[in-house]
Protein backbone atom coordinates (compact mmCIF):
# COMPACT_ATOMS: atom_id res chain seq x y z
CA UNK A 1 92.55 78.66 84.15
CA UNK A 2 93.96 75.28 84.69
CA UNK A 3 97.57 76.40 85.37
CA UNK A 4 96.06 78.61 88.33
CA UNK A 5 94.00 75.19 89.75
CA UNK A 6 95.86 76.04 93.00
CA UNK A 7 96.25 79.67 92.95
CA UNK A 8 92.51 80.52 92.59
CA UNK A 9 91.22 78.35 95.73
CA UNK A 10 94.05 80.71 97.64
CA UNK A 11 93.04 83.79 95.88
CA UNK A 12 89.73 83.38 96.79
CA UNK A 13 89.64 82.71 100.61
CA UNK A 14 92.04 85.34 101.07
CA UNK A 15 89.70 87.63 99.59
CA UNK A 16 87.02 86.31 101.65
CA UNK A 17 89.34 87.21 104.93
CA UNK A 18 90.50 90.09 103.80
CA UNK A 19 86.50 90.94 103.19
CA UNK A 20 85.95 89.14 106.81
CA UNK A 21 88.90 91.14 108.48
CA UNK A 22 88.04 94.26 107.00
CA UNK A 23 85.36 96.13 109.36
CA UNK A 24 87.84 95.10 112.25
CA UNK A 25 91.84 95.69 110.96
CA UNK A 26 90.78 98.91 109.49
CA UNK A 27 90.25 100.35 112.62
CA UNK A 28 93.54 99.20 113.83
CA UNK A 29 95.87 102.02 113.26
CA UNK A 30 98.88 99.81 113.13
CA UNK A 31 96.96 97.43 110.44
CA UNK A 32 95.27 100.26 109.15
CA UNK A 33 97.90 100.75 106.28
CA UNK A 34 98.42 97.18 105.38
CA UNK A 35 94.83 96.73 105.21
CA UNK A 36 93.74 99.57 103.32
CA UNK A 37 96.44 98.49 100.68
CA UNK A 38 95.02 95.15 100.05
CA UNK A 39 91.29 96.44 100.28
CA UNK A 40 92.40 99.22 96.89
CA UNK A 41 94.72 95.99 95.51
CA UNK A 42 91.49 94.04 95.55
CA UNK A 43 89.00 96.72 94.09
CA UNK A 44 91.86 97.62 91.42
CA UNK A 45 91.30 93.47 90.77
CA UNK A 46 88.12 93.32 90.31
CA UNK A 47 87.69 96.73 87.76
CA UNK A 48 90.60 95.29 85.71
CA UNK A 49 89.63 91.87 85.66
CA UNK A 50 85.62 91.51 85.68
CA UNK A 51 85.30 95.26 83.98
CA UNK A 52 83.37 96.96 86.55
CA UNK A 53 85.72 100.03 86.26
CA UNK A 54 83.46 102.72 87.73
CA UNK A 55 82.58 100.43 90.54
CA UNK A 56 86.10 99.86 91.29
CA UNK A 57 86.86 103.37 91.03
CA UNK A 58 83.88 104.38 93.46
CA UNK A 59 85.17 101.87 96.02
CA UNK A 60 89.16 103.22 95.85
CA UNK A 61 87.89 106.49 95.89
CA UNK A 62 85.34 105.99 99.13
CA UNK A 63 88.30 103.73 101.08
CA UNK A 64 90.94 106.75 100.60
CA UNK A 65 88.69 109.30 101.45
CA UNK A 66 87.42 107.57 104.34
CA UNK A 67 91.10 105.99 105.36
CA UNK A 68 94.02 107.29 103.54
CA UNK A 69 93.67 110.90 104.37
CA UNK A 70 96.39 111.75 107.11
CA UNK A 71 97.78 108.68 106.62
CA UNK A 72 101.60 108.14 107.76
CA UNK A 73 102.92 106.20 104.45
CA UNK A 74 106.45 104.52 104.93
CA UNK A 75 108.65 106.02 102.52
CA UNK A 76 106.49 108.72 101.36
CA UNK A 77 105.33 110.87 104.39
CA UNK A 78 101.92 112.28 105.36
CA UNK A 79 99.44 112.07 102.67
CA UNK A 80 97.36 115.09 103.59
CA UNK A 81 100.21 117.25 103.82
CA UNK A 82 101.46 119.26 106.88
CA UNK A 83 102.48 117.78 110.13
CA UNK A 84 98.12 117.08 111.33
CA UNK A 85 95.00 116.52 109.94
CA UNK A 86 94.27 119.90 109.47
CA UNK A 87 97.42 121.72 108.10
CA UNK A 88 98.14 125.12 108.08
CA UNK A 89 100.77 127.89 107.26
CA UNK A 90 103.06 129.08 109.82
CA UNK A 91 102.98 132.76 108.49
CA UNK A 92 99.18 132.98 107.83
CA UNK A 93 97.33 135.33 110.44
CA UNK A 94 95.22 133.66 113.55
CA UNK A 95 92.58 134.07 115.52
CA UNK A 96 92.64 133.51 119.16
CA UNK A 97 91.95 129.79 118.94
CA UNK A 98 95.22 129.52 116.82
CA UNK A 99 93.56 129.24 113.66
CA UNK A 100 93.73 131.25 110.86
CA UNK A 101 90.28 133.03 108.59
CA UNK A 102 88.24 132.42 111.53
CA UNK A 103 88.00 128.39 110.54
CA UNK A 104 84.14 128.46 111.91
CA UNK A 105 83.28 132.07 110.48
CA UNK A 106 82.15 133.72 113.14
CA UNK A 107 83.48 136.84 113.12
CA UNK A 108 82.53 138.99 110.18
CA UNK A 109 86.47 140.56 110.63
CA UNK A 110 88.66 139.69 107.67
CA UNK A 111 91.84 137.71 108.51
CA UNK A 112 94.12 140.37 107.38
CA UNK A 113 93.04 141.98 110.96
CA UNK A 114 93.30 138.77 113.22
CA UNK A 115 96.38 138.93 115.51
CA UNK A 116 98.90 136.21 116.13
CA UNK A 117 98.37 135.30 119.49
CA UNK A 118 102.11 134.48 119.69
CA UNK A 119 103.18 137.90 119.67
CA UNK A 120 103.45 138.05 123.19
CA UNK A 121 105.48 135.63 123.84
């Protein structure tokens, strides 16, 4: 611990902003992706270094699921998959809304009878 006696001070107020910084940047969508990065970094820290592994692995898997889903990621794409949020198939069958098996359930129809409103086009 004594080679780090200047390292740790750092360390630790960073964490402290990042902790500080959090409940505002990660509404930021263009500090959304930075911040959500350090926020897993720092929960991936603290399971591997203080052993709180399922706590660590609660907190990753609460910040992607609430963050990280339909997230733009350079170099890797959309991390939902498809082009939206919600993605679909191009060939599946629709309803009139657009989407296809009735996404609400409304009709008691199957899908293999809902029409592509695009037909007419």
């Amino acid at each position: 611990m004594v080679r780090f006696k200047y390292a740790l001070p750092v360390l630790g107020i960073s964490i402290c902003l990042i902790e500080i910084g959090y409940p505002i940047f990660i509404w930021i969508k263009k500090a959304r992706f930075l911040w959500l990065v350090c926020i897993l970094a720092m929960h991936a820290a603290i399971g591997l270094t203080m052993g709180m592994y399922l706590f660590a692995f609660v907190m990753i898997i609460l910040n992607l699921a609430a963050f990280g889903v339909g997230m733009k990621v350079p170099f890797i794409g959309n991390l939902a998959g498809g082009s939206g949020s919600f993605s679909r198939s191009s060939n599946a069958p629709r309803d009139a809304s657009g989407w296809g098996c009735h996404a609400v359930f409304v009709s008691p129809e199957p899908c293999a009878k809902a029409e592509d409103p695009r037909k007419d086009r």
